[in-house]
C-alpha atoms as a PDB file:
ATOM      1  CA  UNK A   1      59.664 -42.424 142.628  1.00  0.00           C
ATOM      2  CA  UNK A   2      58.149 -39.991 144.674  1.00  0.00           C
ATOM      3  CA  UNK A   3      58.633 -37.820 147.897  1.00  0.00           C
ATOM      4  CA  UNK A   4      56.677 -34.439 149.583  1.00  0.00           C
ATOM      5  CA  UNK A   5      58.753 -31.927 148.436  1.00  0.00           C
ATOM      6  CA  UNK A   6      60.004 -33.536 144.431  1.00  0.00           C
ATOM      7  CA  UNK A   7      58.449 -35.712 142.359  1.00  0.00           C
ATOM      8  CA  UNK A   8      59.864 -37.711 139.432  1.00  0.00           C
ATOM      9  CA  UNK A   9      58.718 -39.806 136.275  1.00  0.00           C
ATOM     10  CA  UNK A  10      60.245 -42.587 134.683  1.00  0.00           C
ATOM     11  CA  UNK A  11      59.122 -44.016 131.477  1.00  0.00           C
ATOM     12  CA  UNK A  12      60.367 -47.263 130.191  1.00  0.00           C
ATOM     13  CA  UNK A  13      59.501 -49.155 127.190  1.00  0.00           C
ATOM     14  CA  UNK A  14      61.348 -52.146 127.510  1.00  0.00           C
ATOM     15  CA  UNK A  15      62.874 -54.115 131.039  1.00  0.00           C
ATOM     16  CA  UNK A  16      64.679 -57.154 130.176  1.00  0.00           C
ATOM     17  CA  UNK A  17      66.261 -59.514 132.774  1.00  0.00           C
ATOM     18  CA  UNK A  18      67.806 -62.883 131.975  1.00  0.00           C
ATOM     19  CA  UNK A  19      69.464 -65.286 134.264  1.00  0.00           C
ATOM     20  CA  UNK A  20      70.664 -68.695 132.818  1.00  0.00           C
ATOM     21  CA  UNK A  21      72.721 -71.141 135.280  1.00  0.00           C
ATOM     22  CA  UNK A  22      74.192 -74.447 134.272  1.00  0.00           C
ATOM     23  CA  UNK A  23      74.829 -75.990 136.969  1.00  0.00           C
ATOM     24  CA  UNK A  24      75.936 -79.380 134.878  1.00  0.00           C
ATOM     25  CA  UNK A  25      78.781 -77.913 133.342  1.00  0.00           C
ATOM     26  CA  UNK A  26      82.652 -77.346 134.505  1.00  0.00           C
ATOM     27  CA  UNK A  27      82.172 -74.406 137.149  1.00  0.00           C
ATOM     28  CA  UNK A  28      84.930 -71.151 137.019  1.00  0.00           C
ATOM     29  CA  UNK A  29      87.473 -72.454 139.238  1.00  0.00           C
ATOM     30  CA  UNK A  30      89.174 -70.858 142.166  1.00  0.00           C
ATOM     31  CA  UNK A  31      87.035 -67.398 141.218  1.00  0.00           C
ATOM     32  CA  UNK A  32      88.635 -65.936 144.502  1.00  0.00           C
ATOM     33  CA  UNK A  33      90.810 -67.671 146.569  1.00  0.00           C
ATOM     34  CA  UNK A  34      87.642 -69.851 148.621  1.00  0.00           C
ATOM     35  CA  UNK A  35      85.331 -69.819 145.819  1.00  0.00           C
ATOM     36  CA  UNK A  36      84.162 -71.468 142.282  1.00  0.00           C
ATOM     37  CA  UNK A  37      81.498 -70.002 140.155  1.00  0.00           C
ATOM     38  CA  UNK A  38      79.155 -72.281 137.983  1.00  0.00           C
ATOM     39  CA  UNK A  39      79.089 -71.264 134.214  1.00  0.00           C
ATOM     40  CA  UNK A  40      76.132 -68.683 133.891  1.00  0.00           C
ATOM     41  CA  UNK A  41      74.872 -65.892 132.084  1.00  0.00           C
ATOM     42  CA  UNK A  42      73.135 -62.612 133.298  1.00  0.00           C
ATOM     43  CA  UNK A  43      71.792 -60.088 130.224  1.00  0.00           C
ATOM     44  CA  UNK A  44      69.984 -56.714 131.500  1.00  0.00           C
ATOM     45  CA  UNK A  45      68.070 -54.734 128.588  1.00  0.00           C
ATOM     46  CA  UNK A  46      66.480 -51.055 128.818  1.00  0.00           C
ATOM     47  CA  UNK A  47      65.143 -49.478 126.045  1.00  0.00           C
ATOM     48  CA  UNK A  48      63.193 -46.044 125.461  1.00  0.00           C
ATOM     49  CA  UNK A  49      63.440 -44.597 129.453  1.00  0.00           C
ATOM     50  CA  UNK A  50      62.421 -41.390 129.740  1.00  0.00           C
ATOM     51  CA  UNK A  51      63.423 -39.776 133.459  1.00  0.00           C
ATOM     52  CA  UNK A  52      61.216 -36.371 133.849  1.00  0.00           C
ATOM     53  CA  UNK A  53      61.154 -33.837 136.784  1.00  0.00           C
ATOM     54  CA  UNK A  54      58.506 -32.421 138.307  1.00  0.00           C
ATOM     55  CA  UNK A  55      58.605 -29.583 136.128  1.00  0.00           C
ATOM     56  CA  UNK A  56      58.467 -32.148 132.903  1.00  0.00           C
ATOM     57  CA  UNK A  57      62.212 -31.025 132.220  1.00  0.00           C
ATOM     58  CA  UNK A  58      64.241 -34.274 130.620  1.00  0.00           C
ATOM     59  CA  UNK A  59      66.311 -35.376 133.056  1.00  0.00           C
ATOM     60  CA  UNK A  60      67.368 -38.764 131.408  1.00  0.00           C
ATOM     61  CA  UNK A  61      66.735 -40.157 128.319  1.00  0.00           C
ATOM     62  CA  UNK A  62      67.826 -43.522 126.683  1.00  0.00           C
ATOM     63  CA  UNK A  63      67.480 -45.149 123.833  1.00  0.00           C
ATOM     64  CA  UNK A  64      68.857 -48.573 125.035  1.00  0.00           C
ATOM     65  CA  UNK A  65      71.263 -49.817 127.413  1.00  0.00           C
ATOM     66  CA  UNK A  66      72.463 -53.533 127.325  1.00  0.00           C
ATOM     67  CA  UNK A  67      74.376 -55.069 129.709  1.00  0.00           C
ATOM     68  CA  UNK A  68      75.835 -58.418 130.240  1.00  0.00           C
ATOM     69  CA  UNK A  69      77.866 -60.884 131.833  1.00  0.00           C
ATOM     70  CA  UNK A  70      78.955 -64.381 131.275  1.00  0.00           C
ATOM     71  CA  UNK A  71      80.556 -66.631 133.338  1.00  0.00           C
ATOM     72  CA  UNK A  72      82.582 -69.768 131.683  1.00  0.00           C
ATOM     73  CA  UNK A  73      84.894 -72.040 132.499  1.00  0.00           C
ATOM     74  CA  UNK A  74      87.922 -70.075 131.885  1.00  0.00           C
ATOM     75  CA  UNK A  75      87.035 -66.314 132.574  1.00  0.00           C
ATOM     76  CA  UNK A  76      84.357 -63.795 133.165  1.00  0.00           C
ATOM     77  CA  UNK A  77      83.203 -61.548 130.417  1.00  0.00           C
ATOM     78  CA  UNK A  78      81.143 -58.078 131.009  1.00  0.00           C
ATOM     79  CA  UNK A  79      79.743 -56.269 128.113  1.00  0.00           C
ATOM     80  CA  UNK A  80      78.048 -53.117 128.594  1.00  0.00           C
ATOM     81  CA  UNK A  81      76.299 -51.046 125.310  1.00  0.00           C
ATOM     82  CA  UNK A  82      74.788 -47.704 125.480  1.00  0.00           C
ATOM     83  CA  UNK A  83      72.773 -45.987 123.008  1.00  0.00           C
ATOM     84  CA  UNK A  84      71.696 -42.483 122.716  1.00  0.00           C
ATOM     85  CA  UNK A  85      71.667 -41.170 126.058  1.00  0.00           C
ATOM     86  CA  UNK A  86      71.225 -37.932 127.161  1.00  0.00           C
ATOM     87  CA  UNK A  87      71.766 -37.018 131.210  1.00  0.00           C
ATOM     88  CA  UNK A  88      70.687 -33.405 132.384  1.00  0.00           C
ATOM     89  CA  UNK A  89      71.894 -32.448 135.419  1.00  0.00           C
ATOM     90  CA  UNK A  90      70.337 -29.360 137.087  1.00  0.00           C
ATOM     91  CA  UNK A  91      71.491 -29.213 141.266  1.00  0.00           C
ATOM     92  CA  UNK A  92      68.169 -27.327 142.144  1.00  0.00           C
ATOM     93  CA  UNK A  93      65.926 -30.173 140.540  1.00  0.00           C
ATOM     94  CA  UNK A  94      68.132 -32.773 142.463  1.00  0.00           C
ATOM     95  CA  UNK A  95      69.540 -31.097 145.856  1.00  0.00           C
ATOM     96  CA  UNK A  96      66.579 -32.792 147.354  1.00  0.00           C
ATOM     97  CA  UNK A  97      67.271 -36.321 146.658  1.00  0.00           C
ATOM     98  CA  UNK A  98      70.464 -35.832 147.119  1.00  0.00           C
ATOM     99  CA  UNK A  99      70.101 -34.921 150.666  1.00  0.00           C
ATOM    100  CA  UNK A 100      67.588 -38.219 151.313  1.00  0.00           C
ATOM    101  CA  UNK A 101      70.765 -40.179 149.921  1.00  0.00           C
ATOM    102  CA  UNK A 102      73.177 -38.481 152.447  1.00  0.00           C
ATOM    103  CA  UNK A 103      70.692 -39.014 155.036  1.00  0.00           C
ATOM    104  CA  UNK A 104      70.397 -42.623 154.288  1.00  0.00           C
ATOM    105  CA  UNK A 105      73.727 -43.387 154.002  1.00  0.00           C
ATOM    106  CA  UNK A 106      74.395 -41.785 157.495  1.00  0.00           C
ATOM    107  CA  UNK A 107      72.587 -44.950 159.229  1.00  0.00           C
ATOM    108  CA  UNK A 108      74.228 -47.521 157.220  1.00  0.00           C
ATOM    109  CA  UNK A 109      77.335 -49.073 156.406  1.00  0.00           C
ATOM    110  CA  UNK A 110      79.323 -48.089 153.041  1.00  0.00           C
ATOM    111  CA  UNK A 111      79.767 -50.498 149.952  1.00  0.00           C
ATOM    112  CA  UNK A 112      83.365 -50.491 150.865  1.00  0.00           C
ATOM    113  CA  UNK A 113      82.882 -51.644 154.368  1.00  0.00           C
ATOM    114  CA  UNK A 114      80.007 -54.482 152.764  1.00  0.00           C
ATOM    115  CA  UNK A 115      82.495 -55.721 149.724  1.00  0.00           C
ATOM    116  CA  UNK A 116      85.263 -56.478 152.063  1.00  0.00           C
ATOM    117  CA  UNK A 117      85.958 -60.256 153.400  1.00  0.00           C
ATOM    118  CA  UNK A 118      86.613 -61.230 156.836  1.00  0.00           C
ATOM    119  CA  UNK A 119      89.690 -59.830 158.132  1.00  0.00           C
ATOM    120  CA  UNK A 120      88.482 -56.415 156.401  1.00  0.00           C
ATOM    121  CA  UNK A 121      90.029 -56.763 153.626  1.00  0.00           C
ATOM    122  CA  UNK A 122      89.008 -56.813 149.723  1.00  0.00           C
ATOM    123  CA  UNK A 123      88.362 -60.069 148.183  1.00  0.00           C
ATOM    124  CA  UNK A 124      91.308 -61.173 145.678  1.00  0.00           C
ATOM    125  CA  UNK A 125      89.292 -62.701 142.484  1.00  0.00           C
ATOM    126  CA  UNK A 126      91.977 -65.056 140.633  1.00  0.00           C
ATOM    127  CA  UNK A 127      90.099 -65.285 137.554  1.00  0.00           C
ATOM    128  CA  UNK A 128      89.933 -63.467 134.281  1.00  0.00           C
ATOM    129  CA  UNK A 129      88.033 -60.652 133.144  1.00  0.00           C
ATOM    130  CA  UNK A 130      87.314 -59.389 130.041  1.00  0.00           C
ATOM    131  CA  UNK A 131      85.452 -56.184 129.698  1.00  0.00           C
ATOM    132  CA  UNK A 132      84.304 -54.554 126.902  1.00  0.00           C
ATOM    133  CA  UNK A 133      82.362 -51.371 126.682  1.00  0.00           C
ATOM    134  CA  UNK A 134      80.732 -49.444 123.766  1.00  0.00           C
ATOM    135  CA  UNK A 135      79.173 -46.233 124.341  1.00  0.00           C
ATOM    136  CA  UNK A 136      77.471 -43.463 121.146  1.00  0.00           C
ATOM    137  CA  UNK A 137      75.668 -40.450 121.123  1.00  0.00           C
ATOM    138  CA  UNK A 138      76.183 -39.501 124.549  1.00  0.00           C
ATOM    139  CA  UNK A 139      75.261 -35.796 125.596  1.00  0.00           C
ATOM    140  CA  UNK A 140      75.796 -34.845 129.536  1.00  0.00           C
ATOM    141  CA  UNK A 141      74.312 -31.258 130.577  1.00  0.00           C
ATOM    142  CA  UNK A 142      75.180 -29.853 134.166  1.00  0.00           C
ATOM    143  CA  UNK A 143      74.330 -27.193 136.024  1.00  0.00           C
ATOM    144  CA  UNK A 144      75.262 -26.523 139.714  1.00  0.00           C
ATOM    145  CA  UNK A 145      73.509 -23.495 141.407  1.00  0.00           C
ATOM    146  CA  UNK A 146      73.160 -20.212 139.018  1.00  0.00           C
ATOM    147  CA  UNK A 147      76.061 -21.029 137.254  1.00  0.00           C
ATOM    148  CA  UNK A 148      75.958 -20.885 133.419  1.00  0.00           C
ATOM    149  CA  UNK A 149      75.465 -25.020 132.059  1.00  0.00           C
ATOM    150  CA  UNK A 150      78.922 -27.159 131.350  1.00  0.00           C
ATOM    151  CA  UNK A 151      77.947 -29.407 128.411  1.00  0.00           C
ATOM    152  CA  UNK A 152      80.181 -32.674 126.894  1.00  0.00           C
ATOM    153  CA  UNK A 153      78.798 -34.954 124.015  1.00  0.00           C
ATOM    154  CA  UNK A 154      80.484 -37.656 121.946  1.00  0.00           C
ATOM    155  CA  UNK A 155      79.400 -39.345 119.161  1.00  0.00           C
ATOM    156  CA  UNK A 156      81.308 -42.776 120.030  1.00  0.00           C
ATOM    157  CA  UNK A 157      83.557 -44.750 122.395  1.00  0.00           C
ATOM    158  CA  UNK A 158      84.667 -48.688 121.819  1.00  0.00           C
ATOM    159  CA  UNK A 159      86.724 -50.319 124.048  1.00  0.00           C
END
């Protein structure tokens, strides 16, 4: 990623993506109201990233993140597994692209405006979803401005 006034790094080791479709089998019936969903299977993997500033200050770094999702016959199931992941925030490293983002955002239309069906409202989805999320050795750093850091770490989360 780059721009004229910042510049970033990212470092990845592994990028994974998987798509399987079976197009053969029973499809998810009646996923929303106007829609099926054939069976299918979706599996994202990233392992050793390594997000650096300009300065070479760690902004992110993770060990692995998996995420999937699986679509059957009967319900949905998301499963999302982090690993060692450490986020520094610092507002003077990222006041920049934030204000690209706001910028951006200013021309288009917002996700909420996109994910809503005709008639403006939100889609009703009928089927089930099971989600299921497990998260360790997470450490989050922030800073905002010239105020002292806030720091929060866990060791582990299941759910």
């Amino acid at each position: 990623m780059n721009s004229q006034k910042r510049h970033l790094t990212w470092t990845l080791k592994l990028l994974r993506f998987a798509h399987q479709c079976d197009e053969e089998q029973i499809p998810l019936r009646s996923f929303t109201p106007t829609c099926d969903l054939p069976q299918m299977s979706l599996e994202l993997v990233l392992e050793d990233g390594l997000l650096l500033s300009q300065s070479r200050q760690r902004i992110v770094c993770l060990n692995l993140l998996k995420a999937s999702l699986q679509v059957m016959a009967i319900d949905i199931s998301v499963a999302v597994m982090v690993s060692t992941c450490i986020v520094h925030y610092r507002h003077q490293e990222f006041s920049h692209w934030v204000g690209l983002l706001a910028s951006a955002e200013q021309g288009a239309p917002g996700w909420a405006l996109l994910a809503r069906g005709p008639g403006g409202r939100m889609p009703q989805i009928l089927a089930t979803i099971i989600l299921s999320a497990s998260v360790s050795n997470v450490s989050l750093s922030v800073q905002l401005g010239d105020t002292p850091p806030f720091a929060l770490g866990f060791n582990s989360i299941s759910m």
